[in-house]
Protein backbone atom coordinates (compact mmCIF):
# COMPACT_ATOMS: atom_id res chain seq x y z
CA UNK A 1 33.09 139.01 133.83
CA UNK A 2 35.70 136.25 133.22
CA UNK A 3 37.86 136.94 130.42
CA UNK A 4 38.63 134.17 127.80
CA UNK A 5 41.92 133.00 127.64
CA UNK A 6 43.16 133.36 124.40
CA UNK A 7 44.20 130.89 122.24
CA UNK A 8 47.81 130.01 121.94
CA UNK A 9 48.73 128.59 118.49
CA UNK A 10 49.86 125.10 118.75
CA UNK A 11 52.95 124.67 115.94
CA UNK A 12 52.52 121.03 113.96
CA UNK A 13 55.51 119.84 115.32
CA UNK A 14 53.94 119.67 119.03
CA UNK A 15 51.19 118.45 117.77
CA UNK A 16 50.48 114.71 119.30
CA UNK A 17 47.94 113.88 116.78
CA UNK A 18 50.15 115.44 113.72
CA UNK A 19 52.97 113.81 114.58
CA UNK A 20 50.83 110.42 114.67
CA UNK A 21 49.44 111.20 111.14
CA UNK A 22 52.96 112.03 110.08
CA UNK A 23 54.31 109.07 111.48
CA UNK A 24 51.65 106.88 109.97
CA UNK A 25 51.88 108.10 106.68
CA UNK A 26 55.39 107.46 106.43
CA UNK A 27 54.72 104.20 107.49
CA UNK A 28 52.27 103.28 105.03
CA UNK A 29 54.46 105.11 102.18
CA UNK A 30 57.60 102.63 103.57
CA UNK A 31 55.24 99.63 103.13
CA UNK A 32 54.00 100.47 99.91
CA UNK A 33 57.10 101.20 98.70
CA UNK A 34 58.17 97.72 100.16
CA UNK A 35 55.74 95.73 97.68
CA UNK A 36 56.43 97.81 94.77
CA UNK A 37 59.99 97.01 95.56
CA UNK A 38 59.35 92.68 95.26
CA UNK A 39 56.81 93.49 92.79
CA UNK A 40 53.60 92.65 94.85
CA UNK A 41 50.67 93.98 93.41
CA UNK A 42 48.74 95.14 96.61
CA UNK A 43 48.20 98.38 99.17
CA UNK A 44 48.64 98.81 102.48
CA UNK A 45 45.13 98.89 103.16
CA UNK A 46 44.68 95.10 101.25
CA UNK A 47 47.58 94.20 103.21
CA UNK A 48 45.56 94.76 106.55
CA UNK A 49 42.55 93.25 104.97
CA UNK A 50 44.90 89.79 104.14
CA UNK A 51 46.87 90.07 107.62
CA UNK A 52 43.40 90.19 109.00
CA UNK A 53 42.13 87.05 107.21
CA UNK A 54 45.73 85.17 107.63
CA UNK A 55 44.87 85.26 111.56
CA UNK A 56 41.49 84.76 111.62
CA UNK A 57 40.31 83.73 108.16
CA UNK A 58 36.35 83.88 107.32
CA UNK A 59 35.53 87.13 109.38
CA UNK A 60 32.31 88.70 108.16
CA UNK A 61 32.53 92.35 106.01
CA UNK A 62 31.15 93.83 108.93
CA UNK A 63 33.90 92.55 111.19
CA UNK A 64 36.86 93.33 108.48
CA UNK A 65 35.37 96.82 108.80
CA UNK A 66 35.29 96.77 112.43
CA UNK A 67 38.58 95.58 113.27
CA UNK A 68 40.31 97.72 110.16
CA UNK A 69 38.19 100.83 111.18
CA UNK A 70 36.98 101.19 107.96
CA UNK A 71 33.00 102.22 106.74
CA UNK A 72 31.35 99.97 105.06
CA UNK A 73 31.41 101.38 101.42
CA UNK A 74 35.26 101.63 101.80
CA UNK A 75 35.83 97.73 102.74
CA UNK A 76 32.98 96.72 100.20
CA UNK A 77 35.46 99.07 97.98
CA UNK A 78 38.19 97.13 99.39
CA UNK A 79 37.21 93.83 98.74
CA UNK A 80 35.70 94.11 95.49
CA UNK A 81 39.40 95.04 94.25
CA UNK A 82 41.02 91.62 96.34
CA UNK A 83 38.45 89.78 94.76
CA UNK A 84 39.47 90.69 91.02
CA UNK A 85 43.10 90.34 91.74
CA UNK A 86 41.35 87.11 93.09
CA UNK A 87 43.02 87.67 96.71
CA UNK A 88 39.58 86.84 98.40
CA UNK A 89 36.58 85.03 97.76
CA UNK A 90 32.92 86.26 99.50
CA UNK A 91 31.09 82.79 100.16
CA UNK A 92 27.67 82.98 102.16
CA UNK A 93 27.43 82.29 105.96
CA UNK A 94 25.51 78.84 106.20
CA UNK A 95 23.91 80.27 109.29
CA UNK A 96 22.54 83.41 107.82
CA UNK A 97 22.07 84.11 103.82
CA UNK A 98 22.39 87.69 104.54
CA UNK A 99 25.69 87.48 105.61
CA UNK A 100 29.50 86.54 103.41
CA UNK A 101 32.39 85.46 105.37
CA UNK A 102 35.58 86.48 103.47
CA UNK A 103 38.26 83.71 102.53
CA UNK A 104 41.66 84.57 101.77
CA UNK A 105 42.34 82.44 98.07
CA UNK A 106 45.37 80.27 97.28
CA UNK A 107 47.29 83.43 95.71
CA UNK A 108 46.42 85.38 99.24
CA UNK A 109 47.44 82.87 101.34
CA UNK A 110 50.34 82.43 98.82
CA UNK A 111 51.32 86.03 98.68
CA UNK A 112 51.47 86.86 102.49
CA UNK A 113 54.40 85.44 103.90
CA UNK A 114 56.11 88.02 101.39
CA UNK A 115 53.97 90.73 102.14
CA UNK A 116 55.14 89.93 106.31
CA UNK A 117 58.24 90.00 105.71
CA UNK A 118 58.06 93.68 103.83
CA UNK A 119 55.90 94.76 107.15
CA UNK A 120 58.44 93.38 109.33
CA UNK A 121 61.51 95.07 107.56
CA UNK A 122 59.57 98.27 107.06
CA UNK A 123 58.58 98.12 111.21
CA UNK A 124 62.91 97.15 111.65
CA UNK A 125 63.02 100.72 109.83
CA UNK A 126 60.75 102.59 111.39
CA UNK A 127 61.72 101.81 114.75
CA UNK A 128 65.80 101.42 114.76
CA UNK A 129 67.30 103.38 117.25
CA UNK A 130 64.71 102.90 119.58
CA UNK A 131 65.02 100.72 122.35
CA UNK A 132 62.65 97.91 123.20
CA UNK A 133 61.77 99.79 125.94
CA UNK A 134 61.01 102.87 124.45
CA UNK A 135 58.75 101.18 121.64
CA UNK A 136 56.76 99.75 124.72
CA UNK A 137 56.11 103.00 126.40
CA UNK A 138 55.19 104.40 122.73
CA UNK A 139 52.74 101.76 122.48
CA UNK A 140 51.08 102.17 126.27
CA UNK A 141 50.76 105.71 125.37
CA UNK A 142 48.98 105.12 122.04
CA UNK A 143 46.70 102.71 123.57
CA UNK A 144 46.07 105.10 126.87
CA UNK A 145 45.13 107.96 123.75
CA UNK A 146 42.60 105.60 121.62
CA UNK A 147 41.23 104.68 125.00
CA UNK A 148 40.55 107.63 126.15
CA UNK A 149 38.64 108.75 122.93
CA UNK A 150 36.80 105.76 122.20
């Protein structure tokens, strides 16, 4: 009988999907500390939500969650807040009363060329010393990973 091979203990720092947690926390802790920085009143995962609606404004909840990977009670959690700081606005879909397309307001709209500019000076951050073609390769590879797992 076939012996199993044991199990070699993999440290953190070889870890592919540690690293990416690692690296992704840092960059949402580099945006967020970005906006506290101007004084902007919103987190990272808002920010998505608005970048979301400033390319494509009027997706549906169930799209926001889609495209932001997010479950539904965390986006309904989500949006509830943007619509007290009055970032968003829910109106109903004229082609189906069960469904609300989300509308960034005047004060989103307002607020996110600031809130671009933090993401692109926290990205210039994150990424100096790395050469344009070493930032493409990281991306292929990230995209070759979620492919492979989705």
């Amino acid at each position: 009988m076939k012996q199993p091979v044991p199990a070699r203990p993999l440290p953190l720092n070889e870890s592919a999907g540690f690293l990416t947690n690692k690296a992704a926390h840092a960059l949402k802790l580099g945006l967020l500390r970005s906006f506290k920085l101007r004084g902007l009143d919103v987190t990272t995962e808002q920010w998505g939500v608005l970048n979301l609606l400033f390319h494509k404004d009027g997706l549906t909840q169930t799209e926001l969650a889609r495209t932001a990977i997010k479950d539904k009670p965390n986006i309904t959690r989500i949006l509830d807040t943007m619509e007290k700081k009055k970032l968003v606005v829910r109106q109903p879909d004229p082609n189906d009363g069960r469904t609300f397309r989300i509308h960034l307001t005047g004060k989103g709209r307002a607020l996110t060329p600031e809130l671009l500019e933090c993401a692109h000076a926290t990205l210039r951050q994150a990424t100096r010393g790395l050469s344009p073609r070493q930032l493409g390769e990281y991306r292929t590879a990230l995209e070759v990973i979620i492919k492979n797992l989705t």
